[in-house]
Protein backbone atom coordinates (compact mmCIF):
# COMPACT_ATOMS: atom_id res chain seq x y z
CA UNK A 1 45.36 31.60 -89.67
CA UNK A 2 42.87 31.02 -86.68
CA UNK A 3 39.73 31.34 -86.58
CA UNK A 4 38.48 34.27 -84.13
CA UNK A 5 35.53 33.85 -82.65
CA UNK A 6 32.88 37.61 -83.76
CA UNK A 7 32.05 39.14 -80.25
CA UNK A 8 31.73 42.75 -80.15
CA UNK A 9 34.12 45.33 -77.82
CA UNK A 10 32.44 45.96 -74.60
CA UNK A 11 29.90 48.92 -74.41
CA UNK A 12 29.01 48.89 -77.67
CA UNK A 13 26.06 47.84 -79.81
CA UNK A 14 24.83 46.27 -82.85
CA UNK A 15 21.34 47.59 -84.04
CA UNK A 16 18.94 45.53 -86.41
CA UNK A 17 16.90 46.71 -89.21
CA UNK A 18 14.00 47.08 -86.56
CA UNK A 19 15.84 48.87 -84.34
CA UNK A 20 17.42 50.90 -86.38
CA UNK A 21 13.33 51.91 -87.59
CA UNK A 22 12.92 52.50 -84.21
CA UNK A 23 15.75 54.79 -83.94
CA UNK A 24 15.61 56.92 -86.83
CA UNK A 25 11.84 57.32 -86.03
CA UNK A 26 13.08 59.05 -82.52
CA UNK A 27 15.99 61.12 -84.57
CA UNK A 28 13.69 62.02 -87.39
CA UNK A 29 11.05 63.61 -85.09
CA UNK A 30 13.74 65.18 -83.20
CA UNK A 31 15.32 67.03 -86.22
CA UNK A 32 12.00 67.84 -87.70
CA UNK A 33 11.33 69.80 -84.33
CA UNK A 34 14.23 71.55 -84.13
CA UNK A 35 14.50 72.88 -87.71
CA UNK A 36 10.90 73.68 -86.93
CA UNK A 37 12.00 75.96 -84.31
CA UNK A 38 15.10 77.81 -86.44
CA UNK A 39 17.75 75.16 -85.94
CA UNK A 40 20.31 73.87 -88.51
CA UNK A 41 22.15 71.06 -88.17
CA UNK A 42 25.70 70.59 -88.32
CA UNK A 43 28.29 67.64 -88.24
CA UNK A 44 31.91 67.47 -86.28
CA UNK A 45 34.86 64.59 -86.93
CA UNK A 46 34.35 61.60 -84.78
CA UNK A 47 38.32 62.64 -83.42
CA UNK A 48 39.66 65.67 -83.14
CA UNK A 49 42.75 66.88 -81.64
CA UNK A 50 43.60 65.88 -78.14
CA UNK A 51 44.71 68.97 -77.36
CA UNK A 52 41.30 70.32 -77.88
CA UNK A 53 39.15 67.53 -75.90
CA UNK A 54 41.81 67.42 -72.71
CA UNK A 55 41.24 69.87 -69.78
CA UNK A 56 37.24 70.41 -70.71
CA UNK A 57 35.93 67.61 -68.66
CA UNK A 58 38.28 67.51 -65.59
CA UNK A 59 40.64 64.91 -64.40
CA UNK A 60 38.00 62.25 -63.71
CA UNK A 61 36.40 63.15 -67.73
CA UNK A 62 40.05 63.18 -69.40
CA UNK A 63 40.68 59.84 -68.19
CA UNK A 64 37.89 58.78 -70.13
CA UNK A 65 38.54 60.34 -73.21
CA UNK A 66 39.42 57.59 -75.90
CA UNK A 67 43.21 58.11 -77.15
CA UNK A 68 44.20 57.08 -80.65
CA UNK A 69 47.55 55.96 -81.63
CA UNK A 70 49.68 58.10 -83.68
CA UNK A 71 49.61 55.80 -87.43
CA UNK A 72 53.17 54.57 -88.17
CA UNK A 73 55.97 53.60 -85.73
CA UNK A 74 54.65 55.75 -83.51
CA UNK A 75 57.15 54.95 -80.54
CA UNK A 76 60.51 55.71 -82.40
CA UNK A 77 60.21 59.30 -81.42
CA UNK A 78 59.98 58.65 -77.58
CA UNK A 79 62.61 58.92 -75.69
CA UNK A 80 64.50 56.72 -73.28
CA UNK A 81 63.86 58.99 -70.90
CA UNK A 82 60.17 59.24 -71.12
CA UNK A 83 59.79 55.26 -72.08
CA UNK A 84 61.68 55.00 -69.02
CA UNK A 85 59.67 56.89 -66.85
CA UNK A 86 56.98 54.54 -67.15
CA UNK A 87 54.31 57.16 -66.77
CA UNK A 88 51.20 56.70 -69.01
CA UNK A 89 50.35 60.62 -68.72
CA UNK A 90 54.10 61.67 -70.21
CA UNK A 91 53.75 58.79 -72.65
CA UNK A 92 50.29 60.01 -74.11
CA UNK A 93 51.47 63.39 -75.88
CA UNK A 94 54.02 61.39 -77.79
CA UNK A 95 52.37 58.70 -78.76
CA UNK A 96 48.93 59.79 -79.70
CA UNK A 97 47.50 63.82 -80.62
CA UNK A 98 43.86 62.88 -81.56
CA UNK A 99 41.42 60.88 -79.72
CA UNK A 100 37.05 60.30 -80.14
CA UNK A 101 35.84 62.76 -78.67
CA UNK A 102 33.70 62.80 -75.51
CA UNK A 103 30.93 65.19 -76.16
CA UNK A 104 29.08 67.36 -78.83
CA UNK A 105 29.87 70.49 -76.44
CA UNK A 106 33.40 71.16 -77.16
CA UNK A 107 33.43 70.29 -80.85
CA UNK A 108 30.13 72.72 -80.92
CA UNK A 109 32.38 75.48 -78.86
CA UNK A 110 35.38 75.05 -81.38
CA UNK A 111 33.49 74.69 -84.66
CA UNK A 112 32.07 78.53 -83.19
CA UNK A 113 35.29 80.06 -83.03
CA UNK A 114 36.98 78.67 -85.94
CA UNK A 115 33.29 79.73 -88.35
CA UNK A 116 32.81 82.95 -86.13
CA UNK A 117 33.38 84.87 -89.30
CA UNK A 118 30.74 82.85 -91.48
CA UNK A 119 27.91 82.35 -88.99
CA UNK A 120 25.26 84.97 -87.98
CA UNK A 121 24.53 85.31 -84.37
CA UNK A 122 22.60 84.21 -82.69
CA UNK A 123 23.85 80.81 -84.20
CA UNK A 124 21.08 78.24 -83.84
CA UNK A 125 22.57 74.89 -84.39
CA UNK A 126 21.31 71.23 -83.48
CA UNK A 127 23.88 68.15 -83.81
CA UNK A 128 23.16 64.19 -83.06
CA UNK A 129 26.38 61.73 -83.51
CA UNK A 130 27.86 59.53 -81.81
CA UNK A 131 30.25 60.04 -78.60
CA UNK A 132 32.79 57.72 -76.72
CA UNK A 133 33.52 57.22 -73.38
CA UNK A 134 35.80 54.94 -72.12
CA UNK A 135 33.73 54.34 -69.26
CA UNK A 136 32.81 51.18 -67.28
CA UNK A 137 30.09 49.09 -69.45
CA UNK A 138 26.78 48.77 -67.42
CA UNK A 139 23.16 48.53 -67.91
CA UNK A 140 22.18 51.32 -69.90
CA UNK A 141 25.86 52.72 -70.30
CA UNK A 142 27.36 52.65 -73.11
CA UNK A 143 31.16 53.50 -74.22
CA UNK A 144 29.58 54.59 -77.77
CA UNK A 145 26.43 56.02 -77.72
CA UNK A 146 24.31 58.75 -79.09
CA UNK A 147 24.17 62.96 -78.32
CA UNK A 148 21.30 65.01 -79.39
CA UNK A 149 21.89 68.63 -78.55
CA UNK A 150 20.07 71.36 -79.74
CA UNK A 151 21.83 74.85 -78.65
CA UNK A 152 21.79 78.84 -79.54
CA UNK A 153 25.09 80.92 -79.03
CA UNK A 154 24.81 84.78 -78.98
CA UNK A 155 21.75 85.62 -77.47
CA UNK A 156 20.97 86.33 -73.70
CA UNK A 157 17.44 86.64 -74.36
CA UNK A 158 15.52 83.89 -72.01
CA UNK A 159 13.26 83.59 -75.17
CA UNK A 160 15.49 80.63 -75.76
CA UNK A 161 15.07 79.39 -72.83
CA UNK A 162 11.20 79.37 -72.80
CA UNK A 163 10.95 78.00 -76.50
CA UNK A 164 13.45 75.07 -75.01
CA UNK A 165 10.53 74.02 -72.74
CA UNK A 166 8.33 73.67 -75.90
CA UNK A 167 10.88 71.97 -77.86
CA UNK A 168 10.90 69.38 -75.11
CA UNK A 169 7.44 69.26 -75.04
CA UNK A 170 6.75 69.15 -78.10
CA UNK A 171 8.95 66.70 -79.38
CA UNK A 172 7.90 64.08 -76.13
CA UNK A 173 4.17 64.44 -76.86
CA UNK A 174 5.11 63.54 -80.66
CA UNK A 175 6.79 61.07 -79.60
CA UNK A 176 3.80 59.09 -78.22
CA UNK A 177 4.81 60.41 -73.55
CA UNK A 178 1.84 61.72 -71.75
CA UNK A 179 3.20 62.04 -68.96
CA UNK A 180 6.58 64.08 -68.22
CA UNK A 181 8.34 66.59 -66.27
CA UNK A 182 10.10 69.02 -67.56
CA UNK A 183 12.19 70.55 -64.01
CA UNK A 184 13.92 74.24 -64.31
CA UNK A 185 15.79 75.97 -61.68
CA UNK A 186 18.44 78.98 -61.94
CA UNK A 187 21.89 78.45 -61.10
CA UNK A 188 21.59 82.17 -59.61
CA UNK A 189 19.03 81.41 -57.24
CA UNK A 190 21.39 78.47 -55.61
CA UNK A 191 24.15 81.08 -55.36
CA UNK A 192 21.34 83.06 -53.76
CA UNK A 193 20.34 80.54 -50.44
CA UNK A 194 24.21 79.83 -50.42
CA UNK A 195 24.54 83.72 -50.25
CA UNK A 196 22.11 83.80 -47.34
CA UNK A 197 23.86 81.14 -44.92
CA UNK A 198 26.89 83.07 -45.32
CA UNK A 199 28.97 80.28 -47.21
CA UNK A 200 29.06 81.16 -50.65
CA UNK A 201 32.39 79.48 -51.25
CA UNK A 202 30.41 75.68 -50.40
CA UNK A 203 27.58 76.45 -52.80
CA UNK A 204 28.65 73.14 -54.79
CA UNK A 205 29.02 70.58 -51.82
CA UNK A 206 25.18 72.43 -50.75
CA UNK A 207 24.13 71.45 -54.08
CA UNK A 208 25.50 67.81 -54.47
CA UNK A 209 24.12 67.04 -51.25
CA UNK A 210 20.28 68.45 -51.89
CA UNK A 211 20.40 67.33 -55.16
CA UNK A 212 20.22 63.52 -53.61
CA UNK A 213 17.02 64.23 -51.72
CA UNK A 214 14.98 62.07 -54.16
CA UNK A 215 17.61 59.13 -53.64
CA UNK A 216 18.14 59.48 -49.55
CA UNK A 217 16.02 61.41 -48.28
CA UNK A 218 15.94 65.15 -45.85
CA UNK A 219 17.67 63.49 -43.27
CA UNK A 220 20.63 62.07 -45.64
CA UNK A 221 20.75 64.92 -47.10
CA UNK A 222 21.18 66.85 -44.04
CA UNK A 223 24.12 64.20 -42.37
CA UNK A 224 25.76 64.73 -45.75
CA UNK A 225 25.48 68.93 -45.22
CA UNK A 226 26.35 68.00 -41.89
CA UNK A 227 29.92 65.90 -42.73
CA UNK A 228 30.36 69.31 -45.98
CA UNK A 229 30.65 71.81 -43.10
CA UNK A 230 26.90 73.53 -42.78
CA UNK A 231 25.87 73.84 -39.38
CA UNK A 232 22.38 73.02 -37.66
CA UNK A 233 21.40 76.58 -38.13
CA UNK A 234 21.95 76.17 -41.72
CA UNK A 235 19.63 73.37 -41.79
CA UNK A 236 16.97 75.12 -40.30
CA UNK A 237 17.28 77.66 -42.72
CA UNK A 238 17.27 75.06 -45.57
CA UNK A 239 14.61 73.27 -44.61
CA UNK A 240 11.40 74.77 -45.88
CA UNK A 241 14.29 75.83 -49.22
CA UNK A 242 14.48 71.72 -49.74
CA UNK A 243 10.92 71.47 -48.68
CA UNK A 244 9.62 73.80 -50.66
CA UNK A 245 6.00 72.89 -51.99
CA UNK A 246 2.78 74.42 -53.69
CA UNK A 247 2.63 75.31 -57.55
CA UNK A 248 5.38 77.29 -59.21
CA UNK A 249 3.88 80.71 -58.70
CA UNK A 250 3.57 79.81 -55.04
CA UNK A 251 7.11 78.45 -54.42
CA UNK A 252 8.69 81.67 -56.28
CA UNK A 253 6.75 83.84 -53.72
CA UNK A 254 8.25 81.76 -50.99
CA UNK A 255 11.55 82.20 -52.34
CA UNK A 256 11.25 85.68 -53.00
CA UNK A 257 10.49 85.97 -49.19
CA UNK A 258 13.69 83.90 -48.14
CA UNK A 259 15.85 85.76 -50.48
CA UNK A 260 15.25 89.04 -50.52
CA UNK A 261 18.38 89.71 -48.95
CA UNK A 262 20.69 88.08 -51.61
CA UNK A 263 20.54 90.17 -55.36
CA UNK A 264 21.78 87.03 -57.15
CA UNK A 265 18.72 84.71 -55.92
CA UNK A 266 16.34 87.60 -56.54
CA UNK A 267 17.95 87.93 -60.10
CA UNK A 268 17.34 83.98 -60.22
CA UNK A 269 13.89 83.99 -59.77
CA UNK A 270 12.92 87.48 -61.86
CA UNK A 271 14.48 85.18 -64.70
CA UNK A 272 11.82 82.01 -64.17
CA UNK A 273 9.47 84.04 -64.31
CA UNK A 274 10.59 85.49 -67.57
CA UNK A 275 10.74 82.82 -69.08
CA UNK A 276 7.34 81.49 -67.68
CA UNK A 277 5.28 85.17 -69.25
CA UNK A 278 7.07 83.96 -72.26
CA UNK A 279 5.68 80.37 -72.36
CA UNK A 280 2.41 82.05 -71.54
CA UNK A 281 2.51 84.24 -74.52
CA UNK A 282 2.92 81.30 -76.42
CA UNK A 283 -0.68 79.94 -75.59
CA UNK A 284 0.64 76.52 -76.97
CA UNK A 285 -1.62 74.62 -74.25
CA UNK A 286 -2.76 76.39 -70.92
CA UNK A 287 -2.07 73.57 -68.89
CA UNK A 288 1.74 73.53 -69.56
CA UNK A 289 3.33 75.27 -66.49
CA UNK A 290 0.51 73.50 -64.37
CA UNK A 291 1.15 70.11 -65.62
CA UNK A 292 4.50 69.75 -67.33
CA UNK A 293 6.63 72.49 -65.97
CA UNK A 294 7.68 72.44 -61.93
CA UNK A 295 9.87 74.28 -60.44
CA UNK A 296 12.60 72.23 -58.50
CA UNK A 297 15.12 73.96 -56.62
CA UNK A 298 17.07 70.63 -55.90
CA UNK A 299 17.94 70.06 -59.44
CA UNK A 300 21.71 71.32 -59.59
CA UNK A 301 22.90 69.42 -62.27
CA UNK A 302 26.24 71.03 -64.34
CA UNK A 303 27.30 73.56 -61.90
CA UNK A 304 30.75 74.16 -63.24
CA UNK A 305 29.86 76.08 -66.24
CA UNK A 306 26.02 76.36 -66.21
CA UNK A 307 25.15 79.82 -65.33
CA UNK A 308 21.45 80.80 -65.35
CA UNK A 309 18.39 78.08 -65.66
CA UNK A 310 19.03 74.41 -65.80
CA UNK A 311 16.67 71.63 -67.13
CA UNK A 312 16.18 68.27 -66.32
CA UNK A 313 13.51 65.85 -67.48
CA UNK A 314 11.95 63.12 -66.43
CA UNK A 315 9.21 60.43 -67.40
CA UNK A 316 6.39 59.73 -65.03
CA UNK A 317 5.37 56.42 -66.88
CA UNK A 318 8.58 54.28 -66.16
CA UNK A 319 10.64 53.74 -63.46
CA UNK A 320 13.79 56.06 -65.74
CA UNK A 321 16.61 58.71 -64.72
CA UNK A 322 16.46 61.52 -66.59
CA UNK A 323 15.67 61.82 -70.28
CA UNK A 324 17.09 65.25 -70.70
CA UNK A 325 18.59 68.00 -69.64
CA UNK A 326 20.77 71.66 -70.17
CA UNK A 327 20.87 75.22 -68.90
CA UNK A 328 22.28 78.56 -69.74
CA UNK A 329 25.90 79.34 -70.28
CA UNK A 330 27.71 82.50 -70.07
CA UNK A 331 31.49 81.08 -71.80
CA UNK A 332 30.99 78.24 -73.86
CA UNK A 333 33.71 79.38 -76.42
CA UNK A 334 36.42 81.55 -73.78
CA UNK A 335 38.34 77.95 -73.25
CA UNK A 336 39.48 78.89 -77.07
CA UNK A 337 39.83 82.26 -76.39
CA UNK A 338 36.97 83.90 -78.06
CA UNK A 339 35.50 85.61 -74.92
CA UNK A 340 32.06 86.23 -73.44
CA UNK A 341 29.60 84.85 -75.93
CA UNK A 342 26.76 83.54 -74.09
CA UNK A 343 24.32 80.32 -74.99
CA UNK A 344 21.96 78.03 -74.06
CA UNK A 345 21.45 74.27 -74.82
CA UNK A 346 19.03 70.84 -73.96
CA UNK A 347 19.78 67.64 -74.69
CA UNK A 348 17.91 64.42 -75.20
CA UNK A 349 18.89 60.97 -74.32
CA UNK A 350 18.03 59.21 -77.55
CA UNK A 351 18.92 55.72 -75.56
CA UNK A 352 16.28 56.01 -72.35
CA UNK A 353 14.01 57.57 -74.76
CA UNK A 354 14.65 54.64 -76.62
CA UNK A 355 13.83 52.39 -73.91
CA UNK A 356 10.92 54.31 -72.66
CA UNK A 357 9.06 54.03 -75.99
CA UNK A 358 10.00 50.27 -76.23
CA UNK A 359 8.74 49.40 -72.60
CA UNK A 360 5.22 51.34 -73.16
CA UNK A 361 4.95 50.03 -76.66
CA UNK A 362 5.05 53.78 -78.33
CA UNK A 363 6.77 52.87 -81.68
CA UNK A 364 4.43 53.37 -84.69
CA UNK A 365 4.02 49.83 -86.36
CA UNK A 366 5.03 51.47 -89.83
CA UNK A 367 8.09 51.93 -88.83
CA UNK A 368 9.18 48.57 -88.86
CA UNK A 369 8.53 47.50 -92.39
CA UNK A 370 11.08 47.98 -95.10
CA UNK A 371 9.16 47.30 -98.50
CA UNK A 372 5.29 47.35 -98.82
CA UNK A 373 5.47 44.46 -101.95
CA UNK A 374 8.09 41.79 -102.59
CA UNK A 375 7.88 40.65 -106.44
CA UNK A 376 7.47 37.05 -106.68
CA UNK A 377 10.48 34.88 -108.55
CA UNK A 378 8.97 31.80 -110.32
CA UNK A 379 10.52 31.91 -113.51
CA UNK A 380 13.92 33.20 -115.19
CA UNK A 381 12.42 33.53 -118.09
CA UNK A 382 9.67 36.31 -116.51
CA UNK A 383 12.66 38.18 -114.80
CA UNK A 384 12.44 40.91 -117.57
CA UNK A 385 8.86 40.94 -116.64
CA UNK A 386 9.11 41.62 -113.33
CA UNK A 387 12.00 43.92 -113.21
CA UNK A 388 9.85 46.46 -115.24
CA UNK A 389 7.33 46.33 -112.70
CA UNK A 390 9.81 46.75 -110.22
CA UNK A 391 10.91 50.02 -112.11
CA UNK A 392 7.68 51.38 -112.61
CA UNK A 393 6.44 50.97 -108.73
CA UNK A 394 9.50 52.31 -107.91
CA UNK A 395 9.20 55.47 -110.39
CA UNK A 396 6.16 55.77 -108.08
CA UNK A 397 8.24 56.15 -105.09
CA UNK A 398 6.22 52.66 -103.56
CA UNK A 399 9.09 50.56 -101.39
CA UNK A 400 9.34 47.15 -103.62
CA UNK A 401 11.80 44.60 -103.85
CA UNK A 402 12.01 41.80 -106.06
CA UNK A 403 13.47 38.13 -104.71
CA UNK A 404 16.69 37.93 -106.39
CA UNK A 405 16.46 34.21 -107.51
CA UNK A 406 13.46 31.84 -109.03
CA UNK A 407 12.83 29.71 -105.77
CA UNK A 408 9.66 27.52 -104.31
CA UNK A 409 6.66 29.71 -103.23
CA UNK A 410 6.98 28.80 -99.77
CA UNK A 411 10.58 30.12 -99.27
CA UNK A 412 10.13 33.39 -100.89
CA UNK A 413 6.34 33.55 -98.23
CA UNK A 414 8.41 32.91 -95.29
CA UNK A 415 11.08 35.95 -96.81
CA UNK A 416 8.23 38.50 -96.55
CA UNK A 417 6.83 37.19 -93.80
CA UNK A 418 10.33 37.76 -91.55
CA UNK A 419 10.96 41.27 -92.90
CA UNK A 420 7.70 42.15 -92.39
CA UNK A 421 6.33 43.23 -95.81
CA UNK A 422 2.75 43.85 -96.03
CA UNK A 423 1.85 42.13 -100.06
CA UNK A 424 3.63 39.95 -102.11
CA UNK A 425 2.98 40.01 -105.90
CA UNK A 426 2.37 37.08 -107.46
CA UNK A 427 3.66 36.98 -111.26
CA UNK A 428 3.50 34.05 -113.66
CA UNK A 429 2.93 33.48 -117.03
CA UNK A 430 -1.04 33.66 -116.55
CA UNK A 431 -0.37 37.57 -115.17
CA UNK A 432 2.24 37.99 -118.18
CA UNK A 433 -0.74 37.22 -120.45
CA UNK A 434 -3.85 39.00 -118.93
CA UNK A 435 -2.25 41.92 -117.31
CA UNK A 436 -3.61 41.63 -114.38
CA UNK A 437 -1.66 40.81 -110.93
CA UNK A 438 -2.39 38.74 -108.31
CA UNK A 439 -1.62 40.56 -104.91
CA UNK A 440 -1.65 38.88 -101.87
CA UNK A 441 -2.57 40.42 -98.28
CA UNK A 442 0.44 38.99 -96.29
CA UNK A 443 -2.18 39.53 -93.09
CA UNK A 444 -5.48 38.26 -94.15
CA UNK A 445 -4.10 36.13 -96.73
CA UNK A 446 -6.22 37.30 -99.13
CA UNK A 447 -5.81 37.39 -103.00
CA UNK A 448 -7.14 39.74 -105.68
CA UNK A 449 -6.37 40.55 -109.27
CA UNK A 450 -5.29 43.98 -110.08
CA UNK A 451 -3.76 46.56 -112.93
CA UNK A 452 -0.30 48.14 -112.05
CA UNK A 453 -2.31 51.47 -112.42
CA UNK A 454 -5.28 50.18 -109.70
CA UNK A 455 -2.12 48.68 -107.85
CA UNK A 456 -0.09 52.15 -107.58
CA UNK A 457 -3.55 53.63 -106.58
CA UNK A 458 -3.70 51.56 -103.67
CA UNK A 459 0.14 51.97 -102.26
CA UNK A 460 -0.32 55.17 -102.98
CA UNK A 461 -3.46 55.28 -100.54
């Protein structure tokens, strides 16, 4: 047989001990928020039926949906007709019925209706797995990569909504950020200024283009309104929209002013400031909707099923796209036929958070080691030795290993020195005798003699 040469399939990822640290650390402060706040996790398949991932995500997201072959001779049962056809979208339902799926969204929405007899609404549920997309490999795109969604289903109250801001800012000031954005705007008030131009019906070319005004600018974006069908009036009258400036309370007043006309926008706006009185009432820190919180009425991100207020947000301390994001949603579960049950949902990207925290140095230096002793192996004959004192540390709950085979002292040094652990134990038949280890400071290279009891004292500390 050859010999095939290990590479990895594109768009996806080893991760190292350390990295994996590093990981976990961002997952386990994430979860410990969340349950913090009434959440309870739950876990989906990695595949579940095709038939229940195709037709959520449109054409352009079905074609990325990963398909799996049917186990088996799974071509037998295709016809000559279809084979003949040569068509790779009449193949696919005979050949394969599951597939990875492609989100945590429409596992979450059919896990809902299938447990809607067993779960008490409002159903608070956070979930972070893996996804696959069989998308084009680039930097910081991945075709397996990780989701970490936190939403509530049942409740229309926009108390979710405000305690979703201090989720998100709670959980990025744990995490080490000082300085973040967290952006909301209502999908009501862009139905609103589309209302008031008197072209509802191109509310989502309006918003694709002013989305891009961070990336090209008023004038792009008014070319691209331009080439969508909006007139010069309507840029006049979206101007000081795009434009709009001052602190929170002062851009709501402006917008209250442009659309007083339109019952949608006003609706949009009443529900901000809902949810700020509610973040208020919180007193969590009174500089939150100064500092972290801005209203940004170009932020029209997921306007085919988002409803009510969206979220984006955003680092200030690296050049980064967004590190999260949701809204408001008035359907999640109708596409299986269990009608009008509203919800609300954030994400977080645990890979740019990833990167964020790596490129301003943010991971705790704990973190990275694995065992705070390694047990010294000199002898054979002193293994029974050592194995009990690798029981009772361990009884202890310290994080102690001991090297598996007698070796030089030099080999099993450079051992702890690569994983990182902090002390070595040092055990021959002089310790045997008097009882009393010799513990070496793997930083200062310092030695002392110790008791186990002294030495569980000090781990312990």
């Amino acid at each position: 047989m050859a010999i095939v040469k290990p590479s990895l399939a594109k768009g996806t990822r080893d991760f190292s001990p350390l990295e994996m640290e590093r990981r976990n650390f961002i997952f386990n402060t994430l979860k410990r928020i969340f349950k913090k706040y009434g959440y309870s996790e739950i876990q989906t398949p990695s595949f579940e039926n095709l038939a229940t991932l195709t037709g959520k995500y449109g054409d352009e997201g079905d074609k990325l949906i990963f398909k799996i072959l049917n186990s088996g001779d799974y071509l037998s049962k295709v016809s000559n007709e279809v084979w003949g056809e040569r068509n790779s979208n009449r193949l696919i339902p005979h050949i394969s019925e599951k597939a990875l799926r492609y989100d945590l969204t429409v596992p979450f929405a059919r896990y809902v209706v299938m447990h809607q007899n067993d779960i008490a609404l409002p159903f608070k549920r956070f979930q972070i797995q893996p996804v696959w997309r069989a998308d084009r490999p680039q930097r910081g795109r991945y075709r397996e990569f990780y989701q970490c969604d936190v939403d509530v289903v049942g409740s229309d109250s926009l108390l979710n909504e405000a305690e979703f801001v201090l989720i998100y800012w709670e959980a990025l000031k744990e995490l080490g950020l000082k300085d973040f954005t967290i952006k909301i705007n209502n999908r009501k008030i862009l139905t609103g200024i589309a209302e008031i131009l008197g072209k509802p019906e191109l509310i989502v070319d309006m918003t694709v283009a002013i989305d891009k005004l961070d990336k090209i600018g008023l004038e792009g974006v008014n070319k691209e309104l331009l080439e969508r069908g909006f007139t010069e009036e309507d840029l006049e009258l979206l101007k000081p929209i795009v434009l709009l400036g001052g602190t929170n309370l002062e851009k709501l007043e402006s917008l209250k002013k442009v659309l007083a006309s339109s019952e949608k926008g006003m609706q949009g706006i009443a529900e901000i400031e809902t949810v700020f009185s509610y973040i208020d009432a919180f007193k969590v820190d009174e500089t939150l909707l100064e500092r972290e919180v801005e209203v940004d009425i170009t932020l029209a991100r997921g306007l085919n099923y988002y409803t009510g207020c969206i979220f984006e947000v955003k680092t200030n301390e690296v050049a980064m796209g967004s590190i999260g994001g949701g809204g408001r949603y008035d359907d999640l579960t109708g596409m299986f036929g269990l009608k009008g049950l509203t919800g609300v949902g954030v994400s977080f990207g645990a890979d740019r958070i990833y990167d964020v925290l790596e490129e301003l140095s943010l991971f705790p230096e704990a973190t990275v080691v694995s065992s705070k002793i390694l047990i010294s192996n000199f002898d054979k004959t002193l293994e029974s030795y050592t194995i009990s004192l690798l029981t009772s540390l361990r009884k202890e709950g310290i994080a102690v290993e001991l090297y598996p085979v007698a070796a030089k002292l030099k080999k099993q040094m450079s051992y702890a020195d690569a994983k990182g652990i902090p002390f070595v134990l040092l055990v021959g038949e002089e310790e045997v005798e008097s009882g009393l280890l010799t513990l070496k400071n793997m930083e200062s290279g310092e030695q002392i003699k110790v008791k186990l009891s002294t030495l569980i004292e000090m781990m312990r500390g």
